[in-house]
Protein backbone atom coordinates (compact mmCIF):
# COMPACT_ATOMS: atom_id res chain seq x y z
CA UNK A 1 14.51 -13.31 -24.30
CA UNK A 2 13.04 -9.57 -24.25
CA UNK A 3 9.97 -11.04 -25.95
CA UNK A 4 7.14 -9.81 -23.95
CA UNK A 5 5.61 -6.62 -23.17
CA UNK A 6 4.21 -7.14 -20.10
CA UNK A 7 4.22 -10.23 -17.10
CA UNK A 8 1.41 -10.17 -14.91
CA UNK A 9 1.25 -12.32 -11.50
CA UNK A 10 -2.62 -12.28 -10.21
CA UNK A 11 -2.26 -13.54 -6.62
CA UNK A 12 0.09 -16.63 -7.04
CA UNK A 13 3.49 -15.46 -6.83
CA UNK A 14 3.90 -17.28 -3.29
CA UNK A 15 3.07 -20.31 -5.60
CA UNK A 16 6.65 -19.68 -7.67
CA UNK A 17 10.00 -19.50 -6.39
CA UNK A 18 10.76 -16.01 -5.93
CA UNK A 19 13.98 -15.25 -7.12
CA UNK A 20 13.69 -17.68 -10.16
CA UNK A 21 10.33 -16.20 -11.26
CA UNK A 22 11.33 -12.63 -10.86
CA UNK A 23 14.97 -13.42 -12.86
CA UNK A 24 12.91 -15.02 -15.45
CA UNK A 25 10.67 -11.95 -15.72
CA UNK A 26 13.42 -9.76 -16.22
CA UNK A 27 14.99 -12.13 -18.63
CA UNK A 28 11.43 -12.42 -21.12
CA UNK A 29 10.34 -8.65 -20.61
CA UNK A 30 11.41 -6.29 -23.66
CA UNK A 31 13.62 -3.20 -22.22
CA UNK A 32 10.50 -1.03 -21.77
CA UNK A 33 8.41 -4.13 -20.62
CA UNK A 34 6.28 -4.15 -17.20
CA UNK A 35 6.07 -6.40 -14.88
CA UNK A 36 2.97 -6.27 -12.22
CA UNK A 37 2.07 -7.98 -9.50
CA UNK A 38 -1.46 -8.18 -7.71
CA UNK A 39 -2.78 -8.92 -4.54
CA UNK A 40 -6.11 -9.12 -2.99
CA UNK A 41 -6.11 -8.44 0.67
CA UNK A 42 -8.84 -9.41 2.72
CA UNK A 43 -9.67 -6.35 5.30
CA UNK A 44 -9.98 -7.59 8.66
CA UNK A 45 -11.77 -4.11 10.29
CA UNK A 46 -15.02 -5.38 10.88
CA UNK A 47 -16.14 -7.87 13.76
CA UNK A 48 -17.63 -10.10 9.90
CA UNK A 49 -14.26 -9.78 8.59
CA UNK A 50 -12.13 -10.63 11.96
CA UNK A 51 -14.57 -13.07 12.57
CA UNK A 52 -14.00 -14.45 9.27
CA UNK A 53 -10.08 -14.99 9.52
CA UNK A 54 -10.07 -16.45 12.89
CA UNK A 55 -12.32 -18.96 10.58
CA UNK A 56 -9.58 -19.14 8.19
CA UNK A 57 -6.92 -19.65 10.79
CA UNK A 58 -9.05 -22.34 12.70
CA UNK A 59 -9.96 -24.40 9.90
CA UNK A 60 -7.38 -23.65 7.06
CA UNK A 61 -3.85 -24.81 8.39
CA UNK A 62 -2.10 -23.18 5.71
CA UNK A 63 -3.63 -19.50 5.95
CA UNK A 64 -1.03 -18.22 8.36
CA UNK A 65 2.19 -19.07 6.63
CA UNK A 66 0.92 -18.41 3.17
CA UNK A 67 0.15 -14.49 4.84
CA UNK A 68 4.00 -14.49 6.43
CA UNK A 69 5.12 -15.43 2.35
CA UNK A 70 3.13 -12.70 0.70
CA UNK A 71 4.27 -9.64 3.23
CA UNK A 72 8.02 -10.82 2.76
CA UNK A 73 7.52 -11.07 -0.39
CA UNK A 74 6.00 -8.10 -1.27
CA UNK A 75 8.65 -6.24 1.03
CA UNK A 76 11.60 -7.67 -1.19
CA UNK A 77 9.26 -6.36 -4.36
CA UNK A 78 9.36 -2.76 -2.29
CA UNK A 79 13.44 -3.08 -1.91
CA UNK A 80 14.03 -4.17 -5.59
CA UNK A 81 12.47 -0.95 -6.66
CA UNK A 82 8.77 -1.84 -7.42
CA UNK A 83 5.87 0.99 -7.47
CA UNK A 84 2.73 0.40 -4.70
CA UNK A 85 -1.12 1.28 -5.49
CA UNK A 86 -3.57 0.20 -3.59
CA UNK A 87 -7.46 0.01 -4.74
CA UNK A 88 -9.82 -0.11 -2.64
CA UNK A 89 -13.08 -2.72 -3.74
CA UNK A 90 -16.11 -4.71 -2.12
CA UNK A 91 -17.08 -8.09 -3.06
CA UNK A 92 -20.54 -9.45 -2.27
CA UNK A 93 -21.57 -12.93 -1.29
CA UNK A 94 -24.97 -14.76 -1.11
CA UNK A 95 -24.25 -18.17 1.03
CA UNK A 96 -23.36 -20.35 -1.60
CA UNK A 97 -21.44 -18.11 -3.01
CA UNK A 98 -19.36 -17.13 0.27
CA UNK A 99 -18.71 -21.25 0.56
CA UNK A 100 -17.43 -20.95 -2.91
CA UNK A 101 -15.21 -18.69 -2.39
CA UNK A 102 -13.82 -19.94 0.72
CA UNK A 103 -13.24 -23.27 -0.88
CA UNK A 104 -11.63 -21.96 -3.85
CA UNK A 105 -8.54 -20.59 -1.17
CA UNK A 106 -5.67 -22.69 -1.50
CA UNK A 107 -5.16 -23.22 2.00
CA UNK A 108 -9.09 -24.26 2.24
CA UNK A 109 -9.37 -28.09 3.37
CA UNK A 110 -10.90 -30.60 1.12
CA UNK A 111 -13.80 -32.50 1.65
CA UNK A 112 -13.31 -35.36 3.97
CA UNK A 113 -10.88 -33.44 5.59
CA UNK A 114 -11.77 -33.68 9.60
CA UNK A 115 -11.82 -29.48 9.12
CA UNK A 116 -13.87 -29.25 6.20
CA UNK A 117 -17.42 -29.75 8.40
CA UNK A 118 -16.75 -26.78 10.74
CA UNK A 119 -15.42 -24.77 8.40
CA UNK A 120 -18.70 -25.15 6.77
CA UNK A 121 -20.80 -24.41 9.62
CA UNK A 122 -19.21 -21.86 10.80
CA UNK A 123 -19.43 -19.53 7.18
CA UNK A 124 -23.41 -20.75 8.17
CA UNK A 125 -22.93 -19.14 11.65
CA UNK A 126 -21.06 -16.39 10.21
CA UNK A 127 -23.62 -15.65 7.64
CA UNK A 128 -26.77 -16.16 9.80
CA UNK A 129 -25.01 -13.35 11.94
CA UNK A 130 -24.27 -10.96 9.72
CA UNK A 131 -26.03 -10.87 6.29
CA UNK A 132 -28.31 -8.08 5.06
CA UNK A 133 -30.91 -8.81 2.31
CA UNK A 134 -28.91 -12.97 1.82
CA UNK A 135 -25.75 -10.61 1.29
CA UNK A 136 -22.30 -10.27 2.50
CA UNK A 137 -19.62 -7.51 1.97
CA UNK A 138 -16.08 -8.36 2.15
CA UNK A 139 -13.94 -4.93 1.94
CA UNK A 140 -10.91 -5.70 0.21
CA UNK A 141 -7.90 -3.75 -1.14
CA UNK A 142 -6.16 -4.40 -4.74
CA UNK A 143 -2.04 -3.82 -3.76
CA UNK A 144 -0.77 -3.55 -7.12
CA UNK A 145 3.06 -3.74 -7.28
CA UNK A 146 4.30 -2.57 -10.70
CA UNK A 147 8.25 -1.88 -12.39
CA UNK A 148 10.19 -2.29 -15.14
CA UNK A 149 13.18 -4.88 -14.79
CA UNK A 150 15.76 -2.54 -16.55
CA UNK A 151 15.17 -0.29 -13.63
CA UNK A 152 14.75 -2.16 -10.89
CA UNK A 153 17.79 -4.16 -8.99
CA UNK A 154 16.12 -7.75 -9.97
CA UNK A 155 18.70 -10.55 -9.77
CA UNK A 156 20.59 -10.72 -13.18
CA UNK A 157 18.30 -13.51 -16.31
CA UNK A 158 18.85 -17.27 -15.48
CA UNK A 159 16.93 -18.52 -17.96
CA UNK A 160 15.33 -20.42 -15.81
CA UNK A 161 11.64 -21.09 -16.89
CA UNK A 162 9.01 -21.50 -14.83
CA UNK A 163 6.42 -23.99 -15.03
């Protein structure tokens, strides 16, 4: 208890259960501890982008409900007294690259999966539309959600531990 300085969740805390996690943060964090929480949005403003999550919501069955967890859970962070930045950043993608990436998403499908094959070809399509120079740009923003438990209304410790 009160051990650590500062708990960091890097775009997984739809993986934990919510209330258990952030009890258990306020439990382990010292009283001037920090606890953050990041998450990388995908923007959606360009025809690439849009055209990339209706790709996502074709082929990746679980891309719409994990987006419904993360904005109610990132409201509930807002009403138990967290802080909000948000960084703006670009990532760039050759093909390979851009496949890696996609398949790396939790709610990609595996291969063998009857959606894995158009998923494939349609990043191809995708990219054979829209690179410049073999290159992508996805525009992203960084939401950074950052407090300290002592002054936040988090649930009172459990002790619960998380896996």
């Amino acid at each position: 208890s009160h051990s650590v300085d500062f708990v960091t969740v890097g775009r997984a805390l739809h993986w934990f259960d919510y209330h258990k996690a952030l009890s258990e943060f306020a439990r382990i964090v010292k009283p001037q501890g920090w606890v953050v929480v990041v998450w990388l949005k995908r923007k959606t403003s360009t025809p690439m982008l849009a055209q990339y999550e209706e790709l996502l919501l074709a082929y990746a069955s679980e891309h719409r409900g994990k987006k419904s967890i993360q904005r109610k859970m990132e409201n509930q962070l807002l009403a138990e007294g967290f802080r909000n930045t948000i960084v703006d950043c670009q990532w760039t993608f050759n093909l390979d690259q851009l496949k890696g990436h996609t398949f790396s998403l939790s709610v990609s499908p595996d291969v063998g999966h009857p959606n894995y094959a158009p998923l494939i070809h349609g990043l191809e399509a995708l990219f054979d539309k829209y690179h410049r120079d073999e290159r992508l740009v996805f525009d992203y923003e960084t939401s950074i959600y950052y407090g300290q438990p002592q002054k936040l209304s988090l649930s009172q410790p459990s002790g619960i531990f998380l896996r």
